[in-house]
Protein backbone atom coordinates (compact mmCIF):
# COMPACT_ATOMS: atom_id res chain seq x y z
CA UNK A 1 -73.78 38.39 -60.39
CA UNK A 2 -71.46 36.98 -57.75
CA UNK A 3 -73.32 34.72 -55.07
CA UNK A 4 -71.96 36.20 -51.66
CA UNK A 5 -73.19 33.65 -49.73
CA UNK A 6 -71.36 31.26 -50.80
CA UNK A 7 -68.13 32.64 -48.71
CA UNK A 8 -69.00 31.14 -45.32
CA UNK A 9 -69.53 28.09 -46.93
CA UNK A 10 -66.04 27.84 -48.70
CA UNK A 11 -64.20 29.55 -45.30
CA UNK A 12 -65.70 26.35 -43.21
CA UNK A 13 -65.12 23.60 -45.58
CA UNK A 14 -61.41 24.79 -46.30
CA UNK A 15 -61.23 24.97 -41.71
CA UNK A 16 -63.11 21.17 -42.17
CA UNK A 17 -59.83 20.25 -44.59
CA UNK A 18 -57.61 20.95 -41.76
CA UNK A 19 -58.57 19.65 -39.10
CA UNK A 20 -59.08 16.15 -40.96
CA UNK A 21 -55.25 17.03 -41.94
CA UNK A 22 -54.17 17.48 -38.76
CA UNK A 23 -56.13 14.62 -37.01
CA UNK A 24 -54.67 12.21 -39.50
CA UNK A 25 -50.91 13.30 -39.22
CA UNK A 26 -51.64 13.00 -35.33
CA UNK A 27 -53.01 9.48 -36.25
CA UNK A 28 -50.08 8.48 -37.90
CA UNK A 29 -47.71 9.68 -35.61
CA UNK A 30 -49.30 8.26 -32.52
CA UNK A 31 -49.49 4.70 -34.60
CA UNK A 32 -45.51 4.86 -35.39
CA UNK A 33 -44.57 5.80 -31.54
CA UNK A 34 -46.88 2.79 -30.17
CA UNK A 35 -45.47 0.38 -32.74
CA UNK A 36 -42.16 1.57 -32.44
CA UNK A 37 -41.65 3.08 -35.92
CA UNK A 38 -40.10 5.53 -34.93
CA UNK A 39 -36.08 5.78 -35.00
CA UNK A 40 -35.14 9.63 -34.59
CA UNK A 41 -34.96 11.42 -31.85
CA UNK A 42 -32.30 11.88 -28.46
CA UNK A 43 -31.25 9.04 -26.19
CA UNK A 44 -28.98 10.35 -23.23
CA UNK A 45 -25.35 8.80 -24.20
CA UNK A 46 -23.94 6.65 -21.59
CA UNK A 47 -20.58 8.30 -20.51
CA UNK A 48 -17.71 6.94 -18.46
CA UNK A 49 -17.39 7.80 -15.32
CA UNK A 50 -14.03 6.28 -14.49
CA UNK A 51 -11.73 7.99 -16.08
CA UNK A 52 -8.41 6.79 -15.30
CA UNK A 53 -5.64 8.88 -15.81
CA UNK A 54 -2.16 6.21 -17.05
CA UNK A 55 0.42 5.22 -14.62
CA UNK A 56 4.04 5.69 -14.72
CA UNK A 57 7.01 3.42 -14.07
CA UNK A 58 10.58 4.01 -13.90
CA UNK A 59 12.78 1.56 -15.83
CA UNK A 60 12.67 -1.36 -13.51
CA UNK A 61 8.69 -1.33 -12.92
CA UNK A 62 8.16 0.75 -9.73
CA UNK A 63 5.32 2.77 -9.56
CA UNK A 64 6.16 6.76 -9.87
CA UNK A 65 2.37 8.30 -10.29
CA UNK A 66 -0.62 6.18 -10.50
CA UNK A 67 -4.69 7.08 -10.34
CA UNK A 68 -5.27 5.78 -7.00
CA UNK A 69 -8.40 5.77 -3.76
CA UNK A 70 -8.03 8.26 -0.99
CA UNK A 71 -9.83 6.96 1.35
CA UNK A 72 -11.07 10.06 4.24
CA UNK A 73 -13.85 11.89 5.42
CA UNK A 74 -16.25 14.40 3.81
CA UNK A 75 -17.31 17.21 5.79
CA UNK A 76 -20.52 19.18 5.43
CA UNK A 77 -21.23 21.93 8.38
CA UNK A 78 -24.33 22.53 9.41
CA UNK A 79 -23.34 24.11 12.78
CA UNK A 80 -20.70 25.45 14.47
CA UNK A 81 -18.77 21.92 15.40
CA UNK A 82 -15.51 22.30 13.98
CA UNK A 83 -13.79 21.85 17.40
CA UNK A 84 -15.65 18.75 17.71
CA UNK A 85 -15.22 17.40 14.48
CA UNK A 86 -11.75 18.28 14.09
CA UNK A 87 -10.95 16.35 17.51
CA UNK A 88 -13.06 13.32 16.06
CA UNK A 89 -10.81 13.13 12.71
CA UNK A 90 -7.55 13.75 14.39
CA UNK A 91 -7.78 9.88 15.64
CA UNK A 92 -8.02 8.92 12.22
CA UNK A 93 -5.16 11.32 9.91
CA UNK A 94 -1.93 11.99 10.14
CA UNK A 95 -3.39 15.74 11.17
CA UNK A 96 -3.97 17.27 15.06
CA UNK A 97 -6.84 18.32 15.43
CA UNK A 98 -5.33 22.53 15.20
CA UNK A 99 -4.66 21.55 11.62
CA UNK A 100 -7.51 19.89 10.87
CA UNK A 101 -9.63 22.99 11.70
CA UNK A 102 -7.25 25.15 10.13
CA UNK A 103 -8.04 23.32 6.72
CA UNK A 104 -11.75 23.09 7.30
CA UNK A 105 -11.62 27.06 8.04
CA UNK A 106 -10.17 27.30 4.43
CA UNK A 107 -12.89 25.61 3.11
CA UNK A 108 -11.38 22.26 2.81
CA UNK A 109 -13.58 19.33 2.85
CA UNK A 110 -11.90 16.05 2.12
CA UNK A 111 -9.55 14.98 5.44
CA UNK A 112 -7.62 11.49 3.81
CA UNK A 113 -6.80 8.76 6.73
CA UNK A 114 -3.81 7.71 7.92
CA UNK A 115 -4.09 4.00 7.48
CA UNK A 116 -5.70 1.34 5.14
CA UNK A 117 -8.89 1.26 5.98
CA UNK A 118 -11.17 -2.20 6.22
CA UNK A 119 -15.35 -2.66 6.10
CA UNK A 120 -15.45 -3.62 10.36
CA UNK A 121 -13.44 0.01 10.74
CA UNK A 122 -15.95 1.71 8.53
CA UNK A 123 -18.95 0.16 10.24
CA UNK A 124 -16.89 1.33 13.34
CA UNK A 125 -15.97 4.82 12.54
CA UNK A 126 -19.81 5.57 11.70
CA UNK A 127 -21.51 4.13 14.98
CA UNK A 128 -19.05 6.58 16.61
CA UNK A 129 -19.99 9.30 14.30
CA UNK A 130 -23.63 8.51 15.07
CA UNK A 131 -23.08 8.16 18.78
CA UNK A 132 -21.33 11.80 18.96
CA UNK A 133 -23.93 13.20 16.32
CA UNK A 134 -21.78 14.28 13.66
CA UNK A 135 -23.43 11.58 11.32
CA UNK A 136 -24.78 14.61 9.84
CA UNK A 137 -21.43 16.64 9.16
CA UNK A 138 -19.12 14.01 8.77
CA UNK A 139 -19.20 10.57 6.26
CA UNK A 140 -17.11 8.49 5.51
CA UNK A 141 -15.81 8.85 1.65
CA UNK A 142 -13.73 7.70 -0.96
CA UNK A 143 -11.55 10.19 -3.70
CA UNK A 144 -9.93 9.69 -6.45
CA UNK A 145 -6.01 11.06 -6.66
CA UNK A 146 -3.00 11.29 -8.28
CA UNK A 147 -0.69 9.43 -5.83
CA UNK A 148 3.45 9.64 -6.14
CA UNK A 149 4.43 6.47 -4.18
CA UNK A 150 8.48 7.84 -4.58
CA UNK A 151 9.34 11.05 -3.39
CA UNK A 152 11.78 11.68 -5.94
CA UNK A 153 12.09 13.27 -9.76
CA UNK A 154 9.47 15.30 -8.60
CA UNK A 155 10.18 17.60 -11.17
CA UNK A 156 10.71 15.39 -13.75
CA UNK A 157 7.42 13.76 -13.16
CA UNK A 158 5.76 16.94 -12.58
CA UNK A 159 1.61 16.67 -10.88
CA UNK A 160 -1.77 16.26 -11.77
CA UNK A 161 -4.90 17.64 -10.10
CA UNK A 162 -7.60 15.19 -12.37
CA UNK A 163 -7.72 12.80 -15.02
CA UNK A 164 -7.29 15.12 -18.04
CA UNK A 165 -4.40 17.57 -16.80
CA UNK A 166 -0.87 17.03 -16.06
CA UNK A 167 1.06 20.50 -14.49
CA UNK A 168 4.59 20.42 -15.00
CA UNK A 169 7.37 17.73 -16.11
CA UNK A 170 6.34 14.39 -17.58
CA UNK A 171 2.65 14.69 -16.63
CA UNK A 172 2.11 17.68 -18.81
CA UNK A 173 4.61 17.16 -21.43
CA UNK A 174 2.93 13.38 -21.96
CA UNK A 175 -0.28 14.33 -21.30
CA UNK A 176 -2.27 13.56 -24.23
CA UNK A 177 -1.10 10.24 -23.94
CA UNK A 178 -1.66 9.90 -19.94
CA UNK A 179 -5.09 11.48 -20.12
CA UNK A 180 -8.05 9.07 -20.01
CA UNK A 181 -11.44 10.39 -22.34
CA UNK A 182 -14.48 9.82 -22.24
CA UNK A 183 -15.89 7.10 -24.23
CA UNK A 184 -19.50 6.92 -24.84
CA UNK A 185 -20.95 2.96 -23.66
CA UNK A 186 -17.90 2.59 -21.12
CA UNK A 187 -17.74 2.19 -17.28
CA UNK A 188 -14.28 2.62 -17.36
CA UNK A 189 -11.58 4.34 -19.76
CA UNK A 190 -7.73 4.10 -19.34
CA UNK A 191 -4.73 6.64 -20.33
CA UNK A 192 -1.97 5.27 -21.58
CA UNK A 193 1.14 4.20 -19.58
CA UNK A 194 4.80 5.52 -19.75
CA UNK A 195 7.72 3.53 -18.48
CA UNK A 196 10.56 5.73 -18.10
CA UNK A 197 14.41 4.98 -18.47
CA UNK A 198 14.94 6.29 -14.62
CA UNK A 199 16.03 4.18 -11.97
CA UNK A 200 14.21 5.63 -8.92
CA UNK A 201 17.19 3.97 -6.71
CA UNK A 202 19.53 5.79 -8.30
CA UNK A 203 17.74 8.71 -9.03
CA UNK A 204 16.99 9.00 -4.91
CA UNK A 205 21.08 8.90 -4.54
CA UNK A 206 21.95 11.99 -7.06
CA UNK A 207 19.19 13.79 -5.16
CA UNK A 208 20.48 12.95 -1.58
CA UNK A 209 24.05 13.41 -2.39
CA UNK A 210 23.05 16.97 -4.29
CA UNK A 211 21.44 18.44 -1.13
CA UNK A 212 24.07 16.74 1.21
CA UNK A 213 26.96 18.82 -0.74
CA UNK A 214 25.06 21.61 -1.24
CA UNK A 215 24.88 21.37 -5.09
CA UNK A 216 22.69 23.23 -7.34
CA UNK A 217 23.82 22.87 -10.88
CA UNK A 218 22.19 20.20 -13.40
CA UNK A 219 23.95 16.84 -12.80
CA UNK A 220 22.92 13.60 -14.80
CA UNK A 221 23.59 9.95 -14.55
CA UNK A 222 23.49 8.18 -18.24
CA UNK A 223 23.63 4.78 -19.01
CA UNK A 224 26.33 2.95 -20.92
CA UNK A 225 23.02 2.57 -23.74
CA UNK A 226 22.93 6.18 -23.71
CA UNK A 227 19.74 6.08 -21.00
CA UNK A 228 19.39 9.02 -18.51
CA UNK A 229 18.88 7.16 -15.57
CA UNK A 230 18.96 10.33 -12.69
CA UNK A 231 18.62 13.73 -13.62
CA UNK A 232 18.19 16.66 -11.00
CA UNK A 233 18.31 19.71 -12.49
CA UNK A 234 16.24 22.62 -14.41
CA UNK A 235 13.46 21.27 -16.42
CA UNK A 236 14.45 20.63 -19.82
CA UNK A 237 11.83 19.39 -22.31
CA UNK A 238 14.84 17.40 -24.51
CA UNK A 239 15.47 15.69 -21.06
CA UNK A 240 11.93 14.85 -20.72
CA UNK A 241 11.60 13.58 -23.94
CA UNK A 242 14.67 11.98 -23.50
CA UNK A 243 13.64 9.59 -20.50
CA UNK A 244 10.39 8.25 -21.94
CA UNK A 245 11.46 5.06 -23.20
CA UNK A 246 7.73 3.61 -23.48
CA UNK A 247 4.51 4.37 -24.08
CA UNK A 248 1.77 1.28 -23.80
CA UNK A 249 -2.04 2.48 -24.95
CA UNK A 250 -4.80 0.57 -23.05
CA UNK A 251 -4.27 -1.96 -25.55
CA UNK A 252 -1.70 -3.30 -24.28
CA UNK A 253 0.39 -2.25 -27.38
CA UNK A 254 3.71 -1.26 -26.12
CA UNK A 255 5.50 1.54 -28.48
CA UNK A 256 9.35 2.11 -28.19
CA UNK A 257 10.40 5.22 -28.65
CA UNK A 258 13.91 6.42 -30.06
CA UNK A 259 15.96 7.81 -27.10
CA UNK A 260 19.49 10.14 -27.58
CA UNK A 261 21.38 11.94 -25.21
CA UNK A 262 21.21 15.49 -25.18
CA UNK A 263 23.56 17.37 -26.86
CA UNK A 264 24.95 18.63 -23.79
CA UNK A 265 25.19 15.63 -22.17
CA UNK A 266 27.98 14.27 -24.13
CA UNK A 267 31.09 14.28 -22.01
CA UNK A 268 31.10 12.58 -18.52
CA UNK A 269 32.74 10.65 -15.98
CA UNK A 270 32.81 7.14 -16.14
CA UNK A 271 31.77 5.11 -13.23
CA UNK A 272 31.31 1.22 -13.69
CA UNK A 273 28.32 0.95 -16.43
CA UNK A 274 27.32 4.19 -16.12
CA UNK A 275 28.98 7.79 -16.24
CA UNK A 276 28.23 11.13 -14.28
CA UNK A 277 27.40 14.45 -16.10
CA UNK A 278 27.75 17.65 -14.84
CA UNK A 279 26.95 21.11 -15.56
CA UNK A 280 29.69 22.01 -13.65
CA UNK A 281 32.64 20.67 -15.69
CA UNK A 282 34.85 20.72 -11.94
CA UNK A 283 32.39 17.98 -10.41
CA UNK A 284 35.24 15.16 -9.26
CA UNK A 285 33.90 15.51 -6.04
CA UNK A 286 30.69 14.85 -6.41
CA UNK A 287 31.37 11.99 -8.81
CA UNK A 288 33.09 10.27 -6.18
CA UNK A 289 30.77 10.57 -3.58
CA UNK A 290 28.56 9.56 -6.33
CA UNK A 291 30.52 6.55 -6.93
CA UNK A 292 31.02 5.70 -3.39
CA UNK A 293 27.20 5.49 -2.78
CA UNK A 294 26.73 3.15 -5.99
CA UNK A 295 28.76 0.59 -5.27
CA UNK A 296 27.97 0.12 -1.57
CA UNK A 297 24.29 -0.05 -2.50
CA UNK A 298 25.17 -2.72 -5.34
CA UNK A 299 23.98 -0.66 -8.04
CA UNK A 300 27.86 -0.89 -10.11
């Protein structure tokens, strides 16, 4: 005959087993954290912060987009003050104080200054921002932009709005090599550069002397190398591609890239080392006044 009371004997020694079980795993555990043991797990990666987008150059080394400090003012409201605070920051930016509260009323909050700023202006600005008590709406602050130093080939060089993404021309076409990413361990990560085979100088002249005549067809100025040097015009990618002449990664590896004309480009005027194309095969006048402009200026 079975012994039945042997049951509550077995169920408490087998409960017994366990909890030794689980008292020695915790054991073991708690003796690999404390001597350090233990190598799994998640450690927060560090992740750059700076992410700085490339800068690029026309053919002679002037500066056509860089990743630059905009140095201004961030608002927060915590009252009805704009009138106040818009008067306050019109000493300061190129903006009256109307348009100052116009942007503010569309929910703008970054107001850039109108000069270089230095530390004894800072310390300046805020004991008057203190003094006025808008210390509490208004502080001083630094932003990060794209900056276009030329105001020309704007639509060759196209914009960008952060570090990762270009809109339009050269900044979107280039942009996975412009774009800075994130690298885990670094502070600081750099795009790559482009030089391009523009001349700004000249560049400025087909664009002043298009808009003084009142042209709007696509006119080019090429090199004697075969180098588009101006171009204003519709945006053409093979034009684009055509006027990066380098690309330098942060490592300071510079890479030459193959250049051609376009295929449309192939008859033009000569004048001095370079020669004139235009879309408009009846463009004498233009080349002229083209010409003109050149050599007084010393570029042929």
């Amino acid at each position: 005959m079975e012994d039945k009371g042997n049951k509550p004997r077995g169920v408490i020694l087998i409960l017994v087993s366990l909890a030794l079980t689980i008292l020695i795993i915790y054991g073991a555990i708690s003796l690999c954290l404390r001597d350090g043991l233990v190598t799994w797990g998640y450690n927060d990666p560090v992740v750059s912060k700076n992410n700085i987008r490339g800068t690029i150059y026309d053919r002679n080394g002037r500066i056509l987009a860089i990743q630059a400090p905009d140095y201004g003012f961030s608002i927060t409201l915590e009252k009805d003050n704009i009138q106040q605070i818009s008067s306050f920051l019109s000493e300061y930016s190129d903006y009256n104080a109307l348009e100052i509260a116009a942007k503010i009323e569309r929910g703008e909050r970054f107001i850039p200054l109108s000069k270089v700023i230095t530390n004894p202006l800072v310390d300046f600005i805020n004991i008057r921002l203190m003094q006025e008590g808008l210390s509490s709406s208004v502080e001083f602050s630094e932003k990060e932009t794209r900056s276009y130093p030329y105001n020309v080939a704007e639509d060759l060089i196209g914009a960008s709005f952060s570090p990762s993404t270009g809109n339009g021309g050269i900044e979107e076409m280039f942009n996975e090599y412009l774009m800075a990413l994130p690298e885990i361990g670094k502070t600081t990560v750099h795009g790559s550069s482009i030089t391009l085979t523009l001349d700004s100088e000249i560049q400025a002249i087909l664009e002043e002397v298009k808009k003084e005549m009142k042209i709007n067809y696509d006119v080019a100025i090429i090199s004697n190398k075969g180098y588009i040097v101006a171009y204003d015009g519709k945006e053409d990618p093979v034009v684009l591609d055509n006027i990066v002449r380098f690309i330098t990664p942060p490592s300071s590896v510079t890479t030459e890239r193959a250049i051609s004309v376009p295929s449309r480009m192939v008859d033009g005027i000569q004048v001095g080392s370079y020669y004139v194309w235009c879309e408009d095969k009846d463009g004498s006048e233009l080349v002229e006044r083209i010409e003109s402009i050149l050599r007084k200026s010393g570029k042929i």
